[in-house]
Protein backbone atom coordinates (compact mmCIF):
# COMPACT_ATOMS: atom_id res chain seq x y z
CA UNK A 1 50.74 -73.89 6.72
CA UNK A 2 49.23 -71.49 9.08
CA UNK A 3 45.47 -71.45 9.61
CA UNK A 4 44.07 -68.19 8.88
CA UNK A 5 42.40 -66.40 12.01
CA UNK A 6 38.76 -67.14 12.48
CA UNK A 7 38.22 -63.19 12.41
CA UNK A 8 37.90 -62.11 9.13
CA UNK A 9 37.43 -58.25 10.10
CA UNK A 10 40.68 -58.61 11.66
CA UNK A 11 43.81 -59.60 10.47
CA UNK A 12 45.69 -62.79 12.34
CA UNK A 13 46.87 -66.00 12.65
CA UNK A 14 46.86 -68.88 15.15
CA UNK A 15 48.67 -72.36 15.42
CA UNK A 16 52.35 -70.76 14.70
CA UNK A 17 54.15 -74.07 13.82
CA UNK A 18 57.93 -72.35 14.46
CA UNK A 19 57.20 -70.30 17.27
CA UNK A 20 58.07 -71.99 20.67
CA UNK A 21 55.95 -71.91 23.91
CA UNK A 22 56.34 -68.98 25.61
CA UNK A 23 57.03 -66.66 22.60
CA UNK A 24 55.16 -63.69 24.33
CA UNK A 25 57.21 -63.35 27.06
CA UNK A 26 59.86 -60.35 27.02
CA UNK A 27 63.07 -61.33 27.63
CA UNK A 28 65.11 -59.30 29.22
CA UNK A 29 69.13 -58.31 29.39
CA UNK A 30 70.84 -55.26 29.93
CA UNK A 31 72.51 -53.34 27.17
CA UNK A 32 75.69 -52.14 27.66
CA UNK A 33 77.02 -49.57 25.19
CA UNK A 34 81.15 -50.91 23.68
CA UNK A 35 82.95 -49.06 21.25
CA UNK A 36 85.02 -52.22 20.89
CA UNK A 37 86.01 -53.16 17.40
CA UNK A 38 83.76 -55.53 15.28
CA UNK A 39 85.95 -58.26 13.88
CA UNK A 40 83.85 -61.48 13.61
CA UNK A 41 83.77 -61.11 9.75
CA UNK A 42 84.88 -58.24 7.33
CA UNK A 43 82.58 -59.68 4.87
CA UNK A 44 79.65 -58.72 7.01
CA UNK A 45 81.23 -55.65 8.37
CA UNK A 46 81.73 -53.88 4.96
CA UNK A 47 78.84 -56.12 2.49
CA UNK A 48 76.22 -53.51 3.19
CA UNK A 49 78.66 -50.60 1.65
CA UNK A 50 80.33 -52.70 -0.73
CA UNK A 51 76.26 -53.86 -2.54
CA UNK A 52 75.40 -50.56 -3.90
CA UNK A 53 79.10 -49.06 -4.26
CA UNK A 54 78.97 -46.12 -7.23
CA UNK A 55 78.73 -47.29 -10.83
CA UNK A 56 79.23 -45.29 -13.49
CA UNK A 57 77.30 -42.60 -12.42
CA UNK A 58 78.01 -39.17 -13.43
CA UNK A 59 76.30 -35.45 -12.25
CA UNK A 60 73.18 -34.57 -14.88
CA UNK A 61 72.03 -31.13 -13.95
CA UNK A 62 68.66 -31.28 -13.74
CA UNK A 63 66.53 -29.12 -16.26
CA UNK A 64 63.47 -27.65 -15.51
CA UNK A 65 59.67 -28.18 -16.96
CA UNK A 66 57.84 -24.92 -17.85
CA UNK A 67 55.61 -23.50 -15.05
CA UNK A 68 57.07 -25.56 -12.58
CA UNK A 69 59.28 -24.15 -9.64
CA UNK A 70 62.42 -26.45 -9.03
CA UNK A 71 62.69 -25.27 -5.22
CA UNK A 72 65.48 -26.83 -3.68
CA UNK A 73 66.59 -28.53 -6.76
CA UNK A 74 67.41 -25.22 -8.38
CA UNK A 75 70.89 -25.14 -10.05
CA UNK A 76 71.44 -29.32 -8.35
CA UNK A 77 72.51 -32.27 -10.72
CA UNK A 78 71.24 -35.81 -10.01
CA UNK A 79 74.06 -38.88 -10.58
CA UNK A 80 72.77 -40.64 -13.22
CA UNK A 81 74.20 -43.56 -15.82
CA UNK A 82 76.04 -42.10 -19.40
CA UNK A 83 73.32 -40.17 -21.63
CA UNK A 84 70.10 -40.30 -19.15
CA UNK A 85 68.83 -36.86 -18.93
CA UNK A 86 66.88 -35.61 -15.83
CA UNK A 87 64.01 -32.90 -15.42
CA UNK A 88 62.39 -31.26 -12.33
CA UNK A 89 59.13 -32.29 -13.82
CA UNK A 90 56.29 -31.07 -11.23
CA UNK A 91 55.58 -29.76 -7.95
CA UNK A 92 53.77 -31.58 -5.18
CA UNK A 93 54.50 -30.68 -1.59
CA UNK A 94 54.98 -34.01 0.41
CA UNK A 95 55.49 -36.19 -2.97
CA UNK A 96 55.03 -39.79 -1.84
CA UNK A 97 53.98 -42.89 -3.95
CA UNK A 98 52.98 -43.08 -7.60
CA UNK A 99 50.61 -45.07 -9.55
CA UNK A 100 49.80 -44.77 -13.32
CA UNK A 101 45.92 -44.06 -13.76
CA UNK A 102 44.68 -46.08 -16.78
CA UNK A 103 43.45 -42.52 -18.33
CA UNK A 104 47.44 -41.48 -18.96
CA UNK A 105 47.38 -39.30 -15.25
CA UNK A 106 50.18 -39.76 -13.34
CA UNK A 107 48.49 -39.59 -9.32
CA UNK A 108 50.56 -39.05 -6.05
CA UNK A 109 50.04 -39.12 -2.66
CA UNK A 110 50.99 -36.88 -0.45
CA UNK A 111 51.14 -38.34 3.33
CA UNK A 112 50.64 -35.53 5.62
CA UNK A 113 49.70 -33.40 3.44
CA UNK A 114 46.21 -35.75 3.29
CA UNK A 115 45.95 -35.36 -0.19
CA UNK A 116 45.98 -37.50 -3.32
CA UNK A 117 47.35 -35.25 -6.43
CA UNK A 118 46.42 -36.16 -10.41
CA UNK A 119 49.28 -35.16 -12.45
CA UNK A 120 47.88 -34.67 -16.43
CA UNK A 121 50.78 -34.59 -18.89
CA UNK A 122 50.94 -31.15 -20.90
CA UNK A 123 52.80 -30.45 -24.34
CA UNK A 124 55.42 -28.08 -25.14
CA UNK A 125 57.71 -28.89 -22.65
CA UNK A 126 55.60 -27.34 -19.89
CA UNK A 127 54.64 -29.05 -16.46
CA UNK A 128 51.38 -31.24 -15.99
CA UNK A 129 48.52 -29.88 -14.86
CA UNK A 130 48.23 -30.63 -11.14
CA UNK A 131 44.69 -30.99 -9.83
CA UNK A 132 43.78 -32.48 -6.48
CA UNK A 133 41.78 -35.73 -6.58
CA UNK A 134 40.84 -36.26 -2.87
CA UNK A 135 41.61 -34.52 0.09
CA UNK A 136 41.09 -34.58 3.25
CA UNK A 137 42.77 -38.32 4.06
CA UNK A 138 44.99 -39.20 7.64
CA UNK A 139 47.74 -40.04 5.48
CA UNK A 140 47.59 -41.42 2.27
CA UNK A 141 50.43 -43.55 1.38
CA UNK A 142 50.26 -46.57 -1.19
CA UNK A 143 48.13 -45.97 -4.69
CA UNK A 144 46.63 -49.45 -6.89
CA UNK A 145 44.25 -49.72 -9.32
CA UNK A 146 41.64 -52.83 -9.87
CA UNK A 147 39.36 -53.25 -12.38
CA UNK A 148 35.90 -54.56 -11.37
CA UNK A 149 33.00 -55.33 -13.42
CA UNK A 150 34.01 -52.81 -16.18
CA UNK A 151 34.98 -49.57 -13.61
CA UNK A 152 38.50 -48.67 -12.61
CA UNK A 153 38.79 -48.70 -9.20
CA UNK A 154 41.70 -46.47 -7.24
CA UNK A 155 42.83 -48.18 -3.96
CA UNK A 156 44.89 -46.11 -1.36
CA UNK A 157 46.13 -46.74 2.28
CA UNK A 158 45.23 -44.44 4.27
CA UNK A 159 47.02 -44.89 7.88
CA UNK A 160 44.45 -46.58 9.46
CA UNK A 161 42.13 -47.80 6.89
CA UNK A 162 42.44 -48.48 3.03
CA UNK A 163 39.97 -46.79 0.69
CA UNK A 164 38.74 -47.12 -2.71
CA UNK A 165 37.06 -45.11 -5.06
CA UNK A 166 35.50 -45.09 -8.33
CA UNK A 167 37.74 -43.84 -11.14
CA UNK A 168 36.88 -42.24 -14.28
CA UNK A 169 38.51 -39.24 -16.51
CA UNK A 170 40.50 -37.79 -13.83
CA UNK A 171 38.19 -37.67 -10.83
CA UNK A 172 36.68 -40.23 -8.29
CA UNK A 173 33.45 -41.11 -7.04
CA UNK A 174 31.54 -43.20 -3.91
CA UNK A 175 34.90 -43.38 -1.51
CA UNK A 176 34.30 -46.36 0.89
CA UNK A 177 36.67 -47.99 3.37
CA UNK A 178 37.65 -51.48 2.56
CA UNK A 179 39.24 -51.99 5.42
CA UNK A 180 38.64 -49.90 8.48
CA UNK A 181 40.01 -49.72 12.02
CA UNK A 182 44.14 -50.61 11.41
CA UNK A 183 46.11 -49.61 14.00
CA UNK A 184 48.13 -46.58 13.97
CA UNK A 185 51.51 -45.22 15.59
CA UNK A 186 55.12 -46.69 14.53
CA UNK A 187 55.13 -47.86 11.15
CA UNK A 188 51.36 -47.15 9.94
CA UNK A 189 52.37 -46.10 6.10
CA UNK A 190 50.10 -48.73 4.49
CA UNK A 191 50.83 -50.13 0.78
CA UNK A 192 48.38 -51.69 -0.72
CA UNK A 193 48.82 -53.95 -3.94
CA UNK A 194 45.96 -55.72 -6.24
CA UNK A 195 45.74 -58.85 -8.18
CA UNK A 196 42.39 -59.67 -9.17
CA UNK A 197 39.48 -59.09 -6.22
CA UNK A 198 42.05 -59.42 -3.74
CA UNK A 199 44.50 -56.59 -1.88
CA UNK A 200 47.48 -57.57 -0.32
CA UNK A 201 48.56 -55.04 1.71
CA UNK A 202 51.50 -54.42 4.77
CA UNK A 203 50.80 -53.55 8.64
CA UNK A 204 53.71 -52.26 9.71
CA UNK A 205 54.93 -52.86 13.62
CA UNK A 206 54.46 -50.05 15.85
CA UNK A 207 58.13 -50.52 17.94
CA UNK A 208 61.48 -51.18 16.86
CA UNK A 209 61.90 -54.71 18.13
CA UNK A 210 59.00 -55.73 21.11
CA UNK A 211 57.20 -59.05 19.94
CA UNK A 212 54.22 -57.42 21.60
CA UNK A 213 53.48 -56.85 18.00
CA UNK A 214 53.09 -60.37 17.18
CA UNK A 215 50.62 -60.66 20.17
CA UNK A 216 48.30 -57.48 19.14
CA UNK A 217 44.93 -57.25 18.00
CA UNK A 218 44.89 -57.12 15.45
CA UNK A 219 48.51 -58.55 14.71
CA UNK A 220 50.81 -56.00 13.59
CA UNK A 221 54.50 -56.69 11.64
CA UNK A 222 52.27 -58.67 9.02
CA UNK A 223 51.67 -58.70 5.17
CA UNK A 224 47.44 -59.17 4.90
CA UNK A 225 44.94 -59.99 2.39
CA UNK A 226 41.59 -59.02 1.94
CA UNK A 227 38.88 -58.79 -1.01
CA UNK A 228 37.83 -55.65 -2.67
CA UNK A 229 34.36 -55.82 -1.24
CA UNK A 230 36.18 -55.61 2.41
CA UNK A 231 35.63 -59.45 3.11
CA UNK A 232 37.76 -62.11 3.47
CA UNK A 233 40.48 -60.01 5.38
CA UNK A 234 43.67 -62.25 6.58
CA UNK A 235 47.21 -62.43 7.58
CA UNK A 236 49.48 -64.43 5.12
CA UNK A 237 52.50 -63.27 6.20
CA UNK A 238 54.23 -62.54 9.90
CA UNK A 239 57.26 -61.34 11.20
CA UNK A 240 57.65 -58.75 8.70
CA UNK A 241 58.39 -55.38 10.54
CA UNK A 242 57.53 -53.15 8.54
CA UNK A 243 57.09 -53.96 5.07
CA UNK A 244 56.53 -51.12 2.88
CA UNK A 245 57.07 -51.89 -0.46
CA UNK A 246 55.27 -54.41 -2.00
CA UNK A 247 55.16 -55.31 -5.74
CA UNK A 248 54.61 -58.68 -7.88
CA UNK A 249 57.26 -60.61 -9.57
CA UNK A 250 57.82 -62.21 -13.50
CA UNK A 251 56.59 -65.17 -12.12
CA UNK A 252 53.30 -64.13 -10.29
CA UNK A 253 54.57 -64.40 -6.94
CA UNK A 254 54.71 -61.17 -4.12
CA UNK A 255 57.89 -59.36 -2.91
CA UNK A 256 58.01 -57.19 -0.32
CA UNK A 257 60.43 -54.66 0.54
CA UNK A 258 61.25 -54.74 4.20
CA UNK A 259 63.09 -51.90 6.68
CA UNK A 260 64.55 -54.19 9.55
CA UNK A 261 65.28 -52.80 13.00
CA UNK A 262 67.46 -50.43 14.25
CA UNK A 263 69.87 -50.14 17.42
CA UNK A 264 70.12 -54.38 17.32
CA UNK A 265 72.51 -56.15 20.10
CA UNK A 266 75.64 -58.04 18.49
CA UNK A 267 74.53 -61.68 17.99
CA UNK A 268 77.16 -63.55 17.86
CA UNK A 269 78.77 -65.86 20.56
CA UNK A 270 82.36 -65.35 19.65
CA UNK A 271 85.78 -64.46 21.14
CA UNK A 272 85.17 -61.01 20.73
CA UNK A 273 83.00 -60.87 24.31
CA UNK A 274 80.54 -58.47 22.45
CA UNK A 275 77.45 -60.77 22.59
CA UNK A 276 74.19 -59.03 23.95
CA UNK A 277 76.43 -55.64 23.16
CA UNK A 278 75.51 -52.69 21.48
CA UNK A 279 78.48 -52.50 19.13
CA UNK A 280 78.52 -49.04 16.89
CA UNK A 281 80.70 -50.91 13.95
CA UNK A 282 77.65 -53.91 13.74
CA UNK A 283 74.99 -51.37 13.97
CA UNK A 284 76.52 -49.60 11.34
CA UNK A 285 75.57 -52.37 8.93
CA UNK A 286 73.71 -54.62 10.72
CA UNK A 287 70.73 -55.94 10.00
CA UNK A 288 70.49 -55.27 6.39
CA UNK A 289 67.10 -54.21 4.80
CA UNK A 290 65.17 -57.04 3.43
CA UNK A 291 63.56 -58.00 -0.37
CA UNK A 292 61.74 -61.38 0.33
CA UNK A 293 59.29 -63.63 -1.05
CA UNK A 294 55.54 -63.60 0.40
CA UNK A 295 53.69 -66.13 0.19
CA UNK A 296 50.77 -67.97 2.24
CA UNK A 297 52.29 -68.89 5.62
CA UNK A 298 55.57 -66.63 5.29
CA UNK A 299 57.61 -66.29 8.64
CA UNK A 300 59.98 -63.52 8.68
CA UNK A 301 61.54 -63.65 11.94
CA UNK A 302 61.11 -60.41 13.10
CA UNK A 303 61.93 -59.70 16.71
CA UNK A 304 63.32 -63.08 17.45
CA UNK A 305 65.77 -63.59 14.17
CA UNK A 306 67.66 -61.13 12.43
CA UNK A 307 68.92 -61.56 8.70
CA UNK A 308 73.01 -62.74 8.81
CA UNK A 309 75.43 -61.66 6.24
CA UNK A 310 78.28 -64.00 7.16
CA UNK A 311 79.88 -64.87 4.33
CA UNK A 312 77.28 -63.81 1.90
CA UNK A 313 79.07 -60.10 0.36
CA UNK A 314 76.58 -60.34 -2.43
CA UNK A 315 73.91 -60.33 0.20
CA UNK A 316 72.29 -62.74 -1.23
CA UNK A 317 69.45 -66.18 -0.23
CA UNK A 318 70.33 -64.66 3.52
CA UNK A 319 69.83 -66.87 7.11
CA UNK A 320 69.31 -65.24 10.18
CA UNK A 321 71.03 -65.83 13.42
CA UNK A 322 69.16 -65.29 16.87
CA UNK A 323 68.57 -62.01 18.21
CA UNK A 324 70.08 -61.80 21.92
CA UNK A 325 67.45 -60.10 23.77
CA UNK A 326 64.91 -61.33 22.07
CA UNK A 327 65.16 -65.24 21.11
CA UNK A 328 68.83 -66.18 22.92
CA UNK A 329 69.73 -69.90 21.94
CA UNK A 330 66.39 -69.81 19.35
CA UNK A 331 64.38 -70.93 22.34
CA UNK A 332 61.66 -68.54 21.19
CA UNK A 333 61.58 -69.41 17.22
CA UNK A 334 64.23 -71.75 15.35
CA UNK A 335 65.88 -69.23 13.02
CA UNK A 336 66.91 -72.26 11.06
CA UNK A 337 63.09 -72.38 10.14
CA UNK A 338 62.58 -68.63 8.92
CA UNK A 339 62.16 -68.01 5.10
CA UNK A 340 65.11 -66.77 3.83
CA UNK A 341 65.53 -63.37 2.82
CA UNK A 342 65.94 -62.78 -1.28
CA UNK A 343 68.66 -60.05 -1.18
CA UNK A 344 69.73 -57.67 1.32
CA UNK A 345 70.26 -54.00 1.49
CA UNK A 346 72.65 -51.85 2.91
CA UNK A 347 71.29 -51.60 6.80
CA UNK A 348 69.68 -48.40 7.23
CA UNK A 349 68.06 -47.76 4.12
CA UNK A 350 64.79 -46.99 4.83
CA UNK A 351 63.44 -48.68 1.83
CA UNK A 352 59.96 -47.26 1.24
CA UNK A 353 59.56 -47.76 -3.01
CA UNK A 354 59.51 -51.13 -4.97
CA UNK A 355 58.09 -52.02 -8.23
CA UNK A 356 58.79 -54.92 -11.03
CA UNK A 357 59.46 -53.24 -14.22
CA UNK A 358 58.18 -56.01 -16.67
CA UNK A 359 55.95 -54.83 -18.36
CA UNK A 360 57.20 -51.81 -19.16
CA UNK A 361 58.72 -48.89 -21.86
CA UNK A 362 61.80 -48.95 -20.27
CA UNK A 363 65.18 -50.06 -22.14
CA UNK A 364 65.79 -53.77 -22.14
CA UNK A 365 68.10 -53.39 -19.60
CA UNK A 366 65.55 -51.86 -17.00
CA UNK A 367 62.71 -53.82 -18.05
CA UNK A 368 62.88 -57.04 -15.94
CA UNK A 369 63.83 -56.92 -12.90
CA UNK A 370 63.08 -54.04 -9.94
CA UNK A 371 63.60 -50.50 -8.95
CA UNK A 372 64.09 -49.99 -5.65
CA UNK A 373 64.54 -46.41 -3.61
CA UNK A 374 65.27 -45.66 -0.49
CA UNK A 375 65.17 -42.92 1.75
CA UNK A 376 68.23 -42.87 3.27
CA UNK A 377 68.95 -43.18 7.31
CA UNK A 378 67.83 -41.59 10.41
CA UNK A 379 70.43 -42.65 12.85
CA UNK A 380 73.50 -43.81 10.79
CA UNK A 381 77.17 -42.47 10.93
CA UNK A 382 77.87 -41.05 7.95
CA UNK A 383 73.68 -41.27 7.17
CA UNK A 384 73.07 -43.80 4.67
CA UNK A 385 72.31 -41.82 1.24
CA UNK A 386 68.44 -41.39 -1.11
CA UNK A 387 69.07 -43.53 -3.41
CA UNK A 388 67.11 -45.45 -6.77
CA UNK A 389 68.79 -48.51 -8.06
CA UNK A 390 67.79 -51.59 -10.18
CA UNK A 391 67.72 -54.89 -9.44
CA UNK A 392 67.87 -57.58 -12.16
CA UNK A 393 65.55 -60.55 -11.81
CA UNK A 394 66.98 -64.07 -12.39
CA UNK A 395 64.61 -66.00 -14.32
CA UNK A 396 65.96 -69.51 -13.45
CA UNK A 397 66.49 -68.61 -10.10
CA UNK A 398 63.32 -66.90 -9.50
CA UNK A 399 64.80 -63.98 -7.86
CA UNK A 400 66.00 -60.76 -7.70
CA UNK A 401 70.27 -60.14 -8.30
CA UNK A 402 72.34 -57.59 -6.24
CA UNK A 403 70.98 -54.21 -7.11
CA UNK A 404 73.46 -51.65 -9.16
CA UNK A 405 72.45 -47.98 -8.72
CA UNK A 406 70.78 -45.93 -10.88
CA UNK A 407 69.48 -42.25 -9.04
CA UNK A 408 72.05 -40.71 -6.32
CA UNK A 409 72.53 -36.96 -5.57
CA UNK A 410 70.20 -36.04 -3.47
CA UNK A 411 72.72 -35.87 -0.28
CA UNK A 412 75.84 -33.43 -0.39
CA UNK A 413 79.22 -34.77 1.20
CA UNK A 414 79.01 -33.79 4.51
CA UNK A 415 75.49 -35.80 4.87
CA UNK A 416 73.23 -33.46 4.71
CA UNK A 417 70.23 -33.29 1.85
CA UNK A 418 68.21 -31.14 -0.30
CA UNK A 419 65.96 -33.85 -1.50
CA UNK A 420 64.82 -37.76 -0.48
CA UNK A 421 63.88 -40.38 -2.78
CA UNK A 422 60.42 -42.14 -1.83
CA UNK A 423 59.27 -44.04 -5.17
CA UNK A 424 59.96 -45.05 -8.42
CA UNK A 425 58.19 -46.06 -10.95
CA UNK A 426 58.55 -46.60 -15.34
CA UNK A 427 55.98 -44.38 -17.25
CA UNK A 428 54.51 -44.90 -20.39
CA UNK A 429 56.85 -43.12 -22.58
CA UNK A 430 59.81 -44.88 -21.71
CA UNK A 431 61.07 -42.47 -18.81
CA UNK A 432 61.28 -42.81 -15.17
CA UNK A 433 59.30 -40.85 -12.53
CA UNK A 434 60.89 -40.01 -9.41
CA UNK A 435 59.06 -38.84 -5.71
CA UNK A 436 60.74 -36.26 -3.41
CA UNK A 437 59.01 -35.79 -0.16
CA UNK A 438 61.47 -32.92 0.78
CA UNK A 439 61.65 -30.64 -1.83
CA UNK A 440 58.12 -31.49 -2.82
CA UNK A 441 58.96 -32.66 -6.54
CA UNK A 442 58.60 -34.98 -9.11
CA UNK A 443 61.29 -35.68 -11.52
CA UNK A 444 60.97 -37.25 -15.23
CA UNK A 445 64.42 -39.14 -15.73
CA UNK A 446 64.97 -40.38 -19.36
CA UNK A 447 67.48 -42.95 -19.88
CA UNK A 448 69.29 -43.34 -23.37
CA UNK A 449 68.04 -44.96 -25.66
């Protein structure tokens, strides 16, 4: 178990029990681009497409709520399951992440926008009443509530620091920084997540793959922990790149939803003589996404091990196998030693919401286990799609199952899109709430009942 750094302003760690001497050196090996065929395994060639393939989803056309203007969404459908109806419900420019206030108010950030946005539910079938909560933020990202001595208390990341307010009847009161001074640049979208006096929160890595990350100060590609009072701050978690979905299980226990690198050198030693090559077909699909389990002394791998999907098309309790540039021959970190990865998802996601649904109105069917939405690919040929799906927890197994979708649409056949799924969460009248960050919306999805 790692010891946790003797800093507690800064998040780190020290005595790394996998990592092998010399782990901050940069190795280095020239990339030469192929467009050779991938062949090692079909399994792991296709698993990423084959894990989410369509359901029985069908086009909804989406309604609209009174007062509310549907934007780009005008006259679009959303694929949705038999009998689920689907509403452009409200409009906030730069939707982001959602959290449930305990006053009935739905509240969404806004990233760049540097806003945080109370949504009050109105009657009559007209939109809620959108009112600005705080403004004036770097770029608020992740939204949690804690309850502390008999005051609700909203917690937000905030790029480079995560605040807290007081929260009562729809407005907030005595902001102060719990954590201050996180670095920025690369993947600074912070979520943070609270059970009891304690936030567990994500610091993304700034590049795609350097360990200089692991070598930072403070260390970045980490999960953290601090107290609401802004003591006690610690890494639990490392090698986790970037990390930006984090929600608790059934069974107590944190998951994080992980976006693995991009652009990653072919790592297997085979007859193909693609080893150390940028191969298009592998990058297609290769690494897959990550769900894992965090706990206290987590190792994730990231740069030096990269999840494998040999032999695993149900992506699966994943390995990793040695990343080329990075780790060749594990002589850096034994990938034999990293916690496995829960269940993979189709490379290229861009995974930014994930939240356990126990707990909630939703039908039985939706109501243990996790929705999880991506925002679909930067770099990927054709782009990897928006997407919300559900992912059934296994109670004996204490884990989550391969996810089945539930939300697609949002990206017409020729790859372009109108819209981009950031989060998803149940509300308390049974429906689910959908963020766009590029149309701006928020959409109330109602499954059948």
């Amino acid at each position: 178990m790692r010891t946790p750094h003797p800093d507690s302003t800064q998040p780190g760690v020290h005595g790394k029990r996998r990592l092998r001497s010399g782990a901050a050196a940069t190795l280095s090996l020239g990339l030469v681009m192929t467009l050779g065929a991938y062949t090692r395994d079909d399994l792991t060639l296709t698993a990423g497409a084959s894990a989410m393939a369509p359901g029985t989803l069908s086009p909804v056309a989406l309604t609209v709520a009174g007062g509310v203007d549907p934007g780009a969404a005008a006259g679009r459908s959303l694929n949705l399951r038999a009998g689920w109806s689907a509403e452009v419900w409200a409009n906030v420019p730069g939707a982001r992440r959602l959290a449930w206030a305990p006053d009935g108010r739905l509240l969404v950030s806004t990233g760049a926008a540097g806003s945080i946005v109370a949504l009050t539910p109105a009657l009559g079938g007209r939109g809620p009443a959108v009112t600005t909560l705080a403004g004036g933020l770097n770029h608020p990202q992740g939204l949690a509530f804690a309850k502390q001595r008999g005051r609700h208390i909203l917690v937000a990341g905030d790029r480079s620091r995560i605040v807290a307010w007081d929260y009562a009847d729809g407005t907030v009161s005595n902001q102060r920084a719990v954590v201050d001074g996180l670095p920025t640049g690369g993947h600074d979208r912070i979520t943070p997540v609270v059970r009891g006096d304690q936030i567990l929160y994500n610091v993304g890595s700034r590049t795609n793959d350097d360990p200089i990350d692991r070598t930072s100060t403070p260390q970045r590609a980490t999960v953290a922990q601090v107290k609401l009072d802004g003591t006690g701050n610690r890494t639990v978690a490392t090698g986790v790149r970037n990390g930006s979905g984090l929600s608790f299980a059934p069974d107590g226990t944190l998951f994080a939803a992980i976006n693995q690198a991009d652009n990653q050198p072919y790592p297997f030693r085979d007859d193909t003589g693609q080893y150390g090559l940028q191969v298009p077909a592998y990058i297609n699909e290769n690494p897959v996404d990550q769900i894992a389990r965090i706990t206290k002394g987590t190792e994730l791998g990231w740069p030096y091990c990269v999840p494998d999907t040999t032999g695993r098309p149900d992506l699966t309790n994943l390995g990793y196998v040695a990343q080329p540039l990075r780790n060749p021959d594990g002589t850096v970190l034994d990938c034999a030693d990293v916690d496995r990865t829960a269940l993979g998802l189709p490379a290229h996601s861009a995974v930014l919401g994930f939240a356990f649904t126990h707990g909630s109105t939703l039908p039985k069917s939706l109501s243990r286990g996790a929705l999880i939405t991506v925002h679909g690919s930067w770099n990927r040929t054709p782009p990897r799609e928006p997407s919300v799906s559900y992912s059934a927890w296994d109670n004996r197994k204490r884990t989550l199952t391969p996810p089945q979708p539930l939300v697609t649409g949002f990206q017409n056949a020729d790859g372009t899109r109108w819209g981009r799924s950031v989060d998803a969460i149940p509300g308390p009248d049974g429906a689910l709430y959908v963020t766009d960050d590029a149309a701006g919306l928020v959409y109330r999805l109602t499954p059948a009942r």
